[in-house]
Protein backbone atom coordinates (compact mmCIF):
# COMPACT_ATOMS: atom_id res chain seq x y z
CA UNK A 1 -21.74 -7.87 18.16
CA UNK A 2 -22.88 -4.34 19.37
CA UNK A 3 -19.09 -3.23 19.55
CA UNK A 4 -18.40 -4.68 15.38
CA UNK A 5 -21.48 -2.65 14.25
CA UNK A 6 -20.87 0.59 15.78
CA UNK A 7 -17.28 0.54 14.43
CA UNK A 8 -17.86 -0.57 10.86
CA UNK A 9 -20.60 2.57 11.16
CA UNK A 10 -17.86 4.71 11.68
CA UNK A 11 -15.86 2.88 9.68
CA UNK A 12 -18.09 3.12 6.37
CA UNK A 13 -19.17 6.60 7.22
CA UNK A 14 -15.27 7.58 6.90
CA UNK A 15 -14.62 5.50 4.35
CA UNK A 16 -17.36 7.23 2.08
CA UNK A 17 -16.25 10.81 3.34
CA UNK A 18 -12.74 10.32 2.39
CA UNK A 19 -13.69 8.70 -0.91
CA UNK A 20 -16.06 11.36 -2.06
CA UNK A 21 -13.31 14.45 -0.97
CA UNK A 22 -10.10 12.69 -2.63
CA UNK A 23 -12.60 12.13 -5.57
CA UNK A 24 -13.80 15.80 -5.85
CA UNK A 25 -10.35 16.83 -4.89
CA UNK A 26 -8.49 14.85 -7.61
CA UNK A 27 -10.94 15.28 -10.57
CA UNK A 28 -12.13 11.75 -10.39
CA UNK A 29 -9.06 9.96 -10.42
CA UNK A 30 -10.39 6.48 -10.53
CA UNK A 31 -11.61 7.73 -13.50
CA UNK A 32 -8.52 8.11 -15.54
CA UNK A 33 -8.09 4.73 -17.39
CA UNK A 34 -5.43 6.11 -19.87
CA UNK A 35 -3.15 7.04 -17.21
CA UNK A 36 -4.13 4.26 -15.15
CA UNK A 37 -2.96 1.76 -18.11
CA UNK A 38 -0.21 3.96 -19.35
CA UNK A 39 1.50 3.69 -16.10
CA UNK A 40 0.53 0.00 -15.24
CA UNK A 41 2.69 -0.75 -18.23
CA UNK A 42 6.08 1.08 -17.29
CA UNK A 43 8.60 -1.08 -16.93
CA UNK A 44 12.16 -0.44 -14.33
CA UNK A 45 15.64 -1.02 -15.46
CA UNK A 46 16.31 -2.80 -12.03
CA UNK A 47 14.41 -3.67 -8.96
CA UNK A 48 10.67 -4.00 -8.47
CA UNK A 49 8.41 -2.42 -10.90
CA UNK A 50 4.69 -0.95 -9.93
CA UNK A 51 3.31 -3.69 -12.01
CA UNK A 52 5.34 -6.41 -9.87
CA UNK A 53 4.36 -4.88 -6.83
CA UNK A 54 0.33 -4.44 -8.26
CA UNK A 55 0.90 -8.74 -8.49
CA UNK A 56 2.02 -8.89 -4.82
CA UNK A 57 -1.12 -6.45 -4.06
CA UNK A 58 -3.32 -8.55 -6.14
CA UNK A 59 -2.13 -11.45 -4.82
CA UNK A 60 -2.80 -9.91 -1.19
CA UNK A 61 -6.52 -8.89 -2.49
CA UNK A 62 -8.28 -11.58 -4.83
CA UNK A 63 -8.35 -14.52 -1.85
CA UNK A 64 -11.03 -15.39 0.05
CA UNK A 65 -12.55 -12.54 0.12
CA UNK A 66 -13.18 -12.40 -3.44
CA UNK A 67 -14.85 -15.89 -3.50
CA UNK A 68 -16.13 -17.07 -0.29
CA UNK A 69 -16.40 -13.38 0.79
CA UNK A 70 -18.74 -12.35 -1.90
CA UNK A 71 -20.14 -15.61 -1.27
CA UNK A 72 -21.48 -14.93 2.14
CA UNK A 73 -22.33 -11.48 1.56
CA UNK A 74 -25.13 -12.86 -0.48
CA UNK A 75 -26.29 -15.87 1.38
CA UNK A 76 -26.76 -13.55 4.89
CA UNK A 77 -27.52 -10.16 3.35
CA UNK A 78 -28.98 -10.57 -0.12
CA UNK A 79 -27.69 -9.85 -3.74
CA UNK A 80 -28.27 -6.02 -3.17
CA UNK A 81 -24.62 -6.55 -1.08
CA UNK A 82 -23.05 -6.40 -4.53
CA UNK A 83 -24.62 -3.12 -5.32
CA UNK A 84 -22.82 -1.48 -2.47
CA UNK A 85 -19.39 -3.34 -3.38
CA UNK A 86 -19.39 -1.77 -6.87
CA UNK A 87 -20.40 1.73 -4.81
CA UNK A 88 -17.80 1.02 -2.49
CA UNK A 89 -14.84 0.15 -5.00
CA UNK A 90 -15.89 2.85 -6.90
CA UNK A 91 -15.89 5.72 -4.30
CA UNK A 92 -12.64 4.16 -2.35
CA UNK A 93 -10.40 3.93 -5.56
CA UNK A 94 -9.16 7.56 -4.74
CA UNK A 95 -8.81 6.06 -1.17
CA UNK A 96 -6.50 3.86 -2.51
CA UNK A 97 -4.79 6.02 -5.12
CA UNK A 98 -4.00 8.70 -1.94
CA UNK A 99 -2.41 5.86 0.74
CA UNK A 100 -0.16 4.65 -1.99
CA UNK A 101 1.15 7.94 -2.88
CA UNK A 102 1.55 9.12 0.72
CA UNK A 103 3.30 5.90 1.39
CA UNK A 104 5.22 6.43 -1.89
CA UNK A 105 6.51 9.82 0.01
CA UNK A 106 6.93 8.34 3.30
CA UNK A 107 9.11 4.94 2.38
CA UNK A 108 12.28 3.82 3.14
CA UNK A 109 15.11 1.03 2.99
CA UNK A 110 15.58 -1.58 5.33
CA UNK A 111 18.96 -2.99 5.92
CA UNK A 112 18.27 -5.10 2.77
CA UNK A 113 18.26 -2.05 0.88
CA UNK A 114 14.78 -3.17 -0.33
CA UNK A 115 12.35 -0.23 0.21
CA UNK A 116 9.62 -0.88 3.26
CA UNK A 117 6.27 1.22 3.74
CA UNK A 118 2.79 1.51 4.50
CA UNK A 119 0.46 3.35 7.23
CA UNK A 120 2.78 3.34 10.08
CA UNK A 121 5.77 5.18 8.17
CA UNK A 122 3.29 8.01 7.04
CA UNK A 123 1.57 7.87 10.29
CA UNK A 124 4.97 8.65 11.85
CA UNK A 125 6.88 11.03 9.49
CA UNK A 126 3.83 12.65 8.08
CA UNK A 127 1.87 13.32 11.16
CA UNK A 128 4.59 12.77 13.72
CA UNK A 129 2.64 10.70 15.88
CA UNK A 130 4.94 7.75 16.80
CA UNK A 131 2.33 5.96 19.25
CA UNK A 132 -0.29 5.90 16.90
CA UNK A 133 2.06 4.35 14.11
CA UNK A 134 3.25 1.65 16.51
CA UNK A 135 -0.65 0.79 17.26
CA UNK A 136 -1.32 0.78 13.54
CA UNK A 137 1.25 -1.82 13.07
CA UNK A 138 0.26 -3.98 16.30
CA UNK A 139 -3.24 -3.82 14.53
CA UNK A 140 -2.13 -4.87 10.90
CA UNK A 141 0.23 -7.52 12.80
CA UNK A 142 -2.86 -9.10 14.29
CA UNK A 143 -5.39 -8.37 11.86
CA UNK A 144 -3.06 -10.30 9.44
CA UNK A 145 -1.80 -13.19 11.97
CA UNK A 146 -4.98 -14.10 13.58
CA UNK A 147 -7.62 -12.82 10.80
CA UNK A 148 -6.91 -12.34 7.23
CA UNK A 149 -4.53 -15.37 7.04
CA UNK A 150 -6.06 -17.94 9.42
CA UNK A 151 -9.34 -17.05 7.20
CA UNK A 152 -7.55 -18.10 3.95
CA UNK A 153 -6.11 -21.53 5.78
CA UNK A 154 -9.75 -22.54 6.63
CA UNK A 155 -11.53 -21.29 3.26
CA UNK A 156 -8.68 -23.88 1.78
CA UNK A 157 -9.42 -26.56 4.38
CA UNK A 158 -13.25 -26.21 3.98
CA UNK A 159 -12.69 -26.72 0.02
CA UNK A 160 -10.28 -29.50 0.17
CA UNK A 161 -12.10 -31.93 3.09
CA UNK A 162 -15.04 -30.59 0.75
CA UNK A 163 -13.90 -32.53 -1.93
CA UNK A 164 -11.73 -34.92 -0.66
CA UNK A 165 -12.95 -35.87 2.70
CA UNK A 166 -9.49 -35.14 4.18
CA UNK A 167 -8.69 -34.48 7.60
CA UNK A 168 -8.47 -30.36 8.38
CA UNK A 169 -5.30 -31.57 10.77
CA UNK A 170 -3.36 -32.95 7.77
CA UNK A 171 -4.30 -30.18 5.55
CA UNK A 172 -3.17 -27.86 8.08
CA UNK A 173 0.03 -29.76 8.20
CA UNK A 174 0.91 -30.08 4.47
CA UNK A 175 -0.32 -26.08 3.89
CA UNK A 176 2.40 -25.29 6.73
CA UNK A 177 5.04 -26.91 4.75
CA UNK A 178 4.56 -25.14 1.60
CA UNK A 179 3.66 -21.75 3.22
CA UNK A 180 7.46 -22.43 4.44
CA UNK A 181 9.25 -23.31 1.64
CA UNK A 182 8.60 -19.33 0.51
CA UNK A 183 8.26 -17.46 3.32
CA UNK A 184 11.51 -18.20 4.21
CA UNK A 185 13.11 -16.81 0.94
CA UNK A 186 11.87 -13.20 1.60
CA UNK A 187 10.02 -10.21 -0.26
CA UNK A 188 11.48 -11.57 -3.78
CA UNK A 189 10.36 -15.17 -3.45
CA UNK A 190 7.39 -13.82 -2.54
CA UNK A 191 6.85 -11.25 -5.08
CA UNK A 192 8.35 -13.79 -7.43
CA UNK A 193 5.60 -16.68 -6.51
CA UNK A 194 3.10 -14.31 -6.49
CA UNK A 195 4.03 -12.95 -10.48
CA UNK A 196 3.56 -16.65 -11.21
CA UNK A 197 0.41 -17.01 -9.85
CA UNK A 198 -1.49 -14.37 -9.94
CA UNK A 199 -2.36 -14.05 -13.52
CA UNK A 200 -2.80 -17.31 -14.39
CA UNK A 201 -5.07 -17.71 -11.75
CA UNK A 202 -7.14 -14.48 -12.77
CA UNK A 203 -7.37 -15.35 -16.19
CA UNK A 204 -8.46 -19.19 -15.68
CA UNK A 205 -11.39 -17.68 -13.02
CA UNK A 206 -12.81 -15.15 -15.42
CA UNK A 207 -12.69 -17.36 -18.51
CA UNK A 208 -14.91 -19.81 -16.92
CA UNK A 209 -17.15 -17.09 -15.30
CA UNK A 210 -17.63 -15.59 -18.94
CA UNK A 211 -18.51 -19.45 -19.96
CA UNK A 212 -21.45 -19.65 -17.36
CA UNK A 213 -22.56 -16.19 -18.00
CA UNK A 214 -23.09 -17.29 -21.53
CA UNK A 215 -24.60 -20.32 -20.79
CA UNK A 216 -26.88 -18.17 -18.65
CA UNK A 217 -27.33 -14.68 -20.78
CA UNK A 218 -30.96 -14.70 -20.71
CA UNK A 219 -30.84 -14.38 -16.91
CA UNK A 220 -28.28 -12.10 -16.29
CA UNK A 221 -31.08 -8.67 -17.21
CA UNK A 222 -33.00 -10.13 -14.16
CA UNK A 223 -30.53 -10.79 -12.00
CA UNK A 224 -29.23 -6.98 -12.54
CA UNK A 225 -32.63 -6.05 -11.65
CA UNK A 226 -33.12 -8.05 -8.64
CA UNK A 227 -29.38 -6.51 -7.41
CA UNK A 228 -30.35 -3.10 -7.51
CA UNK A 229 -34.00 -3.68 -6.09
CA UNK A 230 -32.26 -5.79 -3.02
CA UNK A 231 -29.67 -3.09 -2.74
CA UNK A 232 -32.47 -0.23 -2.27
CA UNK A 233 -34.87 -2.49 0.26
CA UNK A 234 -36.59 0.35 1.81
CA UNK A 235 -39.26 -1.82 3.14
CA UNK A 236 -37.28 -3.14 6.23
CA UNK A 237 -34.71 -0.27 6.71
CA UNK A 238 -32.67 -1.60 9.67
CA UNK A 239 -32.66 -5.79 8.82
CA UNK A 240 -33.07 -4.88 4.97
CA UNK A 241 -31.42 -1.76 3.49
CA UNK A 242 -28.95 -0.79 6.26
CA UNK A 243 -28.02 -5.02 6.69
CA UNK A 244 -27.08 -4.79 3.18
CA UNK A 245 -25.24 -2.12 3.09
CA UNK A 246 -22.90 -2.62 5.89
CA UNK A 247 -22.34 -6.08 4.52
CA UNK A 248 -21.48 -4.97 1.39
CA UNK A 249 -18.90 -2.18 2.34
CA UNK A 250 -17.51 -5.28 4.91
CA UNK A 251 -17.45 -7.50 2.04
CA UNK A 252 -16.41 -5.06 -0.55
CA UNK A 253 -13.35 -3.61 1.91
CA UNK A 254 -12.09 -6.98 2.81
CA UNK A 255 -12.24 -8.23 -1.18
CA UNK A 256 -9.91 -5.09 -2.26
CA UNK A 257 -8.56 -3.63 0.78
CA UNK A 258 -9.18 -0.28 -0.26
CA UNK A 259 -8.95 2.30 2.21
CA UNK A 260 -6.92 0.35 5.07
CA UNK A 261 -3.85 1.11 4.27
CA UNK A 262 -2.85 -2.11 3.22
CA UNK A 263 -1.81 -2.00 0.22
CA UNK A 264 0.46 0.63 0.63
CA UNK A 265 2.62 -1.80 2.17
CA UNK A 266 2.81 -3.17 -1.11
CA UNK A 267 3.05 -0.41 -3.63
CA UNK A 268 5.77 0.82 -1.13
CA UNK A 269 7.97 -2.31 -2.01
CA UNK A 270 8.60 -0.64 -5.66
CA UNK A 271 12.04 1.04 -7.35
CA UNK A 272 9.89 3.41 -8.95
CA UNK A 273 9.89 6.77 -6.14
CA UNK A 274 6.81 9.12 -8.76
CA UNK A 275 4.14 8.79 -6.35
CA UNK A 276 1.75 9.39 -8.91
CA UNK A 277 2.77 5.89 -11.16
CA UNK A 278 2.35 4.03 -7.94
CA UNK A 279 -1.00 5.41 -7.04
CA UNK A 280 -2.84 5.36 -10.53
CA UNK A 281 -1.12 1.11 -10.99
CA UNK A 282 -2.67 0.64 -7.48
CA UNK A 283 -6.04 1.46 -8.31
CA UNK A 284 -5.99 -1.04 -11.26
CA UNK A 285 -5.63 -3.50 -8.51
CA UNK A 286 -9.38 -2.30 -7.05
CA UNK A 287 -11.06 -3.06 -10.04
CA UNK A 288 -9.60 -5.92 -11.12
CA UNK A 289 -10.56 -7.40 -7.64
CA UNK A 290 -13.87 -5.77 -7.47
CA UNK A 291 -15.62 -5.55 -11.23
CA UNK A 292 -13.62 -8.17 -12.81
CA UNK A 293 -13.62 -10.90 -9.94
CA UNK A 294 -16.08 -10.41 -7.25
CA UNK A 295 -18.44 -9.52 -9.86
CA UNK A 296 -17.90 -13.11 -11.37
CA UNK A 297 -18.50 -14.87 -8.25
CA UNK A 298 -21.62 -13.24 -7.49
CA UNK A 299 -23.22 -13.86 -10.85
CA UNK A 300 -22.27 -17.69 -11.03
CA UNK A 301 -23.61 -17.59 -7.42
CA UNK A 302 -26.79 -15.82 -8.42
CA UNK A 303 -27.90 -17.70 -11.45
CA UNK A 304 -27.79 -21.14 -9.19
CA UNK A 305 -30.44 -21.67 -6.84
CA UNK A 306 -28.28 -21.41 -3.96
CA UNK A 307 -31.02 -19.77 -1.45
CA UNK A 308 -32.04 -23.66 -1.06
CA UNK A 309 -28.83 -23.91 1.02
CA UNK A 310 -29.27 -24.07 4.78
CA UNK A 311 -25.27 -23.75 6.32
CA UNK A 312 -24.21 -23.50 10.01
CA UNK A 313 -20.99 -21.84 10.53
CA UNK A 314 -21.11 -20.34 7.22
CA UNK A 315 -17.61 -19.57 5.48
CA UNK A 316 -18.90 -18.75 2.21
CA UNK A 317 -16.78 -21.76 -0.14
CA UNK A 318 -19.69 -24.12 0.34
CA UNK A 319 -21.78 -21.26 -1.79
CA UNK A 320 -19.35 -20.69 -3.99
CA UNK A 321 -18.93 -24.58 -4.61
CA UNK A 322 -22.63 -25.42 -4.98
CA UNK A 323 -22.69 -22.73 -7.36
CA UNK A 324 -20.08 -23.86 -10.05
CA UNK A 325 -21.32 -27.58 -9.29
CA UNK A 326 -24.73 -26.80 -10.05
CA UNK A 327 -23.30 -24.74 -13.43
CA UNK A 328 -20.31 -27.18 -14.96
CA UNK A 329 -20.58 -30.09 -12.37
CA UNK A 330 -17.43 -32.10 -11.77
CA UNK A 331 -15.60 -29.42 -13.97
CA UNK A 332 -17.00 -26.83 -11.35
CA UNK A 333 -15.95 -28.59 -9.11
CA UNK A 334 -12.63 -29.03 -10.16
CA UNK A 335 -12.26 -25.22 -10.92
CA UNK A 336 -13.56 -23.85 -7.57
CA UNK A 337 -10.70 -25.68 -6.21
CA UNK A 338 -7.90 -25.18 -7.63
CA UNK A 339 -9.21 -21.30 -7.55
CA UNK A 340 -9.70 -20.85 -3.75
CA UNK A 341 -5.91 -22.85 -3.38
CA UNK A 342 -4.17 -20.21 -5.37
CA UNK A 343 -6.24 -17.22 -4.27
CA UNK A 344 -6.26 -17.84 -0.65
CA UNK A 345 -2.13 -19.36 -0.92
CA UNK A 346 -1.19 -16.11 -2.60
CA UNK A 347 -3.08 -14.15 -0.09
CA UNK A 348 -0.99 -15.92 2.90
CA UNK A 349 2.22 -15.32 1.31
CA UNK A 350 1.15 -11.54 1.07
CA UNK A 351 -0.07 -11.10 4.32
CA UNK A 352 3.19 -12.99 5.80
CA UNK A 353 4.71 -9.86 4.15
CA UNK A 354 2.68 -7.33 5.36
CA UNK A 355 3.23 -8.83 8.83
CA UNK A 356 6.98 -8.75 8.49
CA UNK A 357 7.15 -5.33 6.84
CA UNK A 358 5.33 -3.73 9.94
CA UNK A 359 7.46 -5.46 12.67
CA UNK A 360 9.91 -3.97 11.12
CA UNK A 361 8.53 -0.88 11.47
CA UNK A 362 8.72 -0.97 15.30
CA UNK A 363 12.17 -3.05 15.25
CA UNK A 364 14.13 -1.15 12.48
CA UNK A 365 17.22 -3.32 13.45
CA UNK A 366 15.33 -6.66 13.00
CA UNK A 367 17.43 -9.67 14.35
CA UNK A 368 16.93 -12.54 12.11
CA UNK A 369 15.81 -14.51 15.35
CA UNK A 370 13.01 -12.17 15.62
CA UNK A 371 11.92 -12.61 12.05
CA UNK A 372 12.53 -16.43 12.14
CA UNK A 373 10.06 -16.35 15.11
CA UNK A 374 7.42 -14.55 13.54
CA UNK A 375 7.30 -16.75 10.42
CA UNK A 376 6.88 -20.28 13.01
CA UNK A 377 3.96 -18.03 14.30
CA UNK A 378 2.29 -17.19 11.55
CA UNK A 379 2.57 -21.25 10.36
CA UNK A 380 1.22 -21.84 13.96
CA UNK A 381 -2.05 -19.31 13.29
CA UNK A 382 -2.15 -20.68 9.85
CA UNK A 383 -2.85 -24.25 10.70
CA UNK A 384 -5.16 -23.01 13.52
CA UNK A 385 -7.10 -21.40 10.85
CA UNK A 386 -7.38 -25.15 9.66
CA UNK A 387 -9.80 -26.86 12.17
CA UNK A 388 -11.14 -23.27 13.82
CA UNK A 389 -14.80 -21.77 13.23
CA UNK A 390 -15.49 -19.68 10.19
CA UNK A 391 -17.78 -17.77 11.76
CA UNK A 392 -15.23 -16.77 15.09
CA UNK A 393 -12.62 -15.59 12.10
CA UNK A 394 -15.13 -13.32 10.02
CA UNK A 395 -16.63 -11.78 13.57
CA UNK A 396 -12.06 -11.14 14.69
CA UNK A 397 -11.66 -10.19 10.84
CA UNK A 398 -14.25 -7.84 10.79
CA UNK A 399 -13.74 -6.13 14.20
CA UNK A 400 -9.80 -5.60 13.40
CA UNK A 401 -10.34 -4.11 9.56
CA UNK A 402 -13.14 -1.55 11.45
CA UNK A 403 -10.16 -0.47 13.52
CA UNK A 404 -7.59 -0.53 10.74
CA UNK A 405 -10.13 1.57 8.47
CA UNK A 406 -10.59 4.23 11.02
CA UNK A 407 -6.78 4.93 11.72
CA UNK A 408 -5.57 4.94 8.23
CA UNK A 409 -8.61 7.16 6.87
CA UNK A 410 -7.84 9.43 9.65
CA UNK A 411 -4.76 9.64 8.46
CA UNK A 412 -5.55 10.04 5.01
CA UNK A 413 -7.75 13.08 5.63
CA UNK A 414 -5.07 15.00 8.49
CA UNK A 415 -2.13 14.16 5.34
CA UNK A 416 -5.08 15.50 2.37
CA UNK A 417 -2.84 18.63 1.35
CA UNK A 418 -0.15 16.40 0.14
CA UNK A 419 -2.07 14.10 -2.59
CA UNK A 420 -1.59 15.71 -6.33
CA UNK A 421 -2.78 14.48 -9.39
């Protein structure tokens, strides 16, 4: 699509300016792992702390993406994609650390006294442009409803009729049912689900990579090599090198986020107001997604033979699921599973939230009708996500994060004088 490349090249190009002058500006924030720890670690006498509201973020950010997205990035644009994903996380990390503490300074209560946030109340009260905050929010509404979460439904649905021949219209069905069961309790059954899951998931994922990266040490010097030569093809500039790239900074945005805004919404959600806790736990949340997970995929993707795979309407999970079969077998199997279940269930249940938190952005009186509506519309897009194509979800997906990039960096860059350190 003519329209999806020209905006992910403006897109990229602002995602890298704004990265590079919140970097400079800001002393190489993303740098600062003492304060990033020491304030990952503070704990709140009541309500949600940053570190709760870093598991709802995480929870939002290591799904598909970080499996099945890292996955495809390979199979269509090479391993140099990962290259530009560590360039990418790297460089947007002070992206991330200035939306959350502009939407720490923007934030406010809803009638739940719970604290709501994110692109569209900075948009509004820190630029004062009301149109372009109620856009924003359409945008994350439908990015969320008919991209990110559909996207998660089918990743599931590929891996379970994967592995237990079972129809996508009864996955769809049972996924529905337990997407309910918390949805309808709120922000804190969310945030409370999410807790649970998140690291356990995290740590089972990476234990097992560092098993396979044992069992394949001798490889992994190569297989740095053959990144950074793939990442630098000069040779075929517009199908090699510039391919990669974009796919990469696609890949690498959707896997962490960084840079749309997103998970402001989150961070906002917090008791703690010191917009500078909020912004360095935030960026923890980057390279845990980034180095620590999508890094894992990708080498237990690269040292398989995976390039024998020939896939039509290519999600990515059938990669990922070769790859830990062809490593630990029926263990692999097992593991890939239960992984992309968790990763891509948490991610629904945080982009439900998103969803609600920016309708009520543009209905700050919320009837309970309204919001009752929007979650039997989301379960509707959810199970649609079941038996649609992966590849007409990635093309929507990647067209509406473009979009979402470009607002919130312009933002970002027009609200500049604001972010401290």
């Amino acid at each position: 699509m003519i329209i999806n490349k020209l905006l992910w090249a403006i897109a990229s190009a602002l995602i890298i300016t704004s990265g590079l002058y919140f970097s400079i500006e800001l002393n190489f924030v993303q740098l600062n792992l003492k304060q990033i720890i020491k304030n990952t670690l503070k704990k709140e006498s009541k309500g949600l702390s940053p570190l709760t509201t870093l598991f709802l973020d995480l929870a939002g950010k290591i799904g598909v993406g970080s499996i099945a997205g890292v996955a495809m990035a390979i199979y269509i644009g090479g391993p140099g994609t990962i290259f530009w994903m560590w360039v990418i996380a790297f460089i947007s990390a002070a992206n991330t650390y200035a939306e959350s503490y502009i939407g720490t300074l923007y934030k406010e209560k809803d009638e739940n006294n719970i604290y709501k946030g994110g692109p569209s109340y900075y948009i509004k009260k820190g630029l004062n442009k009301k149109k372009l905050a109620i856009f924003c929010s359409i945008i994350i509404i439908i990015c969320y409803l008919i991209g990110f979460i559909p996207i998660q439904a089918n990743t599931i649905s590929k891996a379970i009729n994967e592995t237990f021949n079972i129809s996508n219209i009864v996955i769809g069905i049972i996924l529905c049912l337990f997407t309910s069961m918390i949805i309808f309790g709120g922000i804190k059954k969310i945030s409370n689900v999410s807790n649970k899951i998140v690291p356990i998931m995290t740590l089972i994922y990476l234990l097992v990579s560092i098993i396979v990266v044992i069992k394949n040490l001798k490889l992994i010097p190569n297989i740095l090599i053959i990144i950074l030569k793939s990442a630098f093809n000069f040779k075929s500039f517009s199908t090699g090198f510039l391919t990669t790239l974009i796919i990469g900074i696609q890949r690498g945005i959707f896997a962490n986020e960084s840079g749309l805004g997103t998970g402001s919404i989150a961070s906002s959600a917090t008791t703690n107001n010191n917009p500078k806790v909020v912004g360095f736990v935030q960026m923890l949340g980057i390279y845990i997604t980034t180095l620590l997970i999508c890094t894992s995929t990708a080498l237990i993707i690269l040292t398989s033979n995976y390039n024998i795979l020939n896939i039509n309407d290519i999600n990515g999970i059938e990669v990922a699921q070769y790859a830990f079969n062809y490593h630990l077998g029926v263990f692999g199997n097992i593991i890939i599973f239960i992984s992309i279940i968790l990763f891509a269930f948490s991610t629904i249940l945080t982009g439900y939230y998103y969803i609600e938190s920016n309708l009520k952005f543009f209905m700050s009186n919320i009837k309970k009708i309204w919001l009752t509506i929007s979650k039997i519309v989301t379960l509707i897009f959810l199970f649609i996500g079941c038996i649609i194509s992966s590849n007409f979800l990635w093309n929507i997906i990647d067209t509406f994060i473009a979009i979402l990039a470009i607002i919130n960096i312009y933002a970002l860059l027009k609200l500049r004088n604001i972010v401290k350190v």
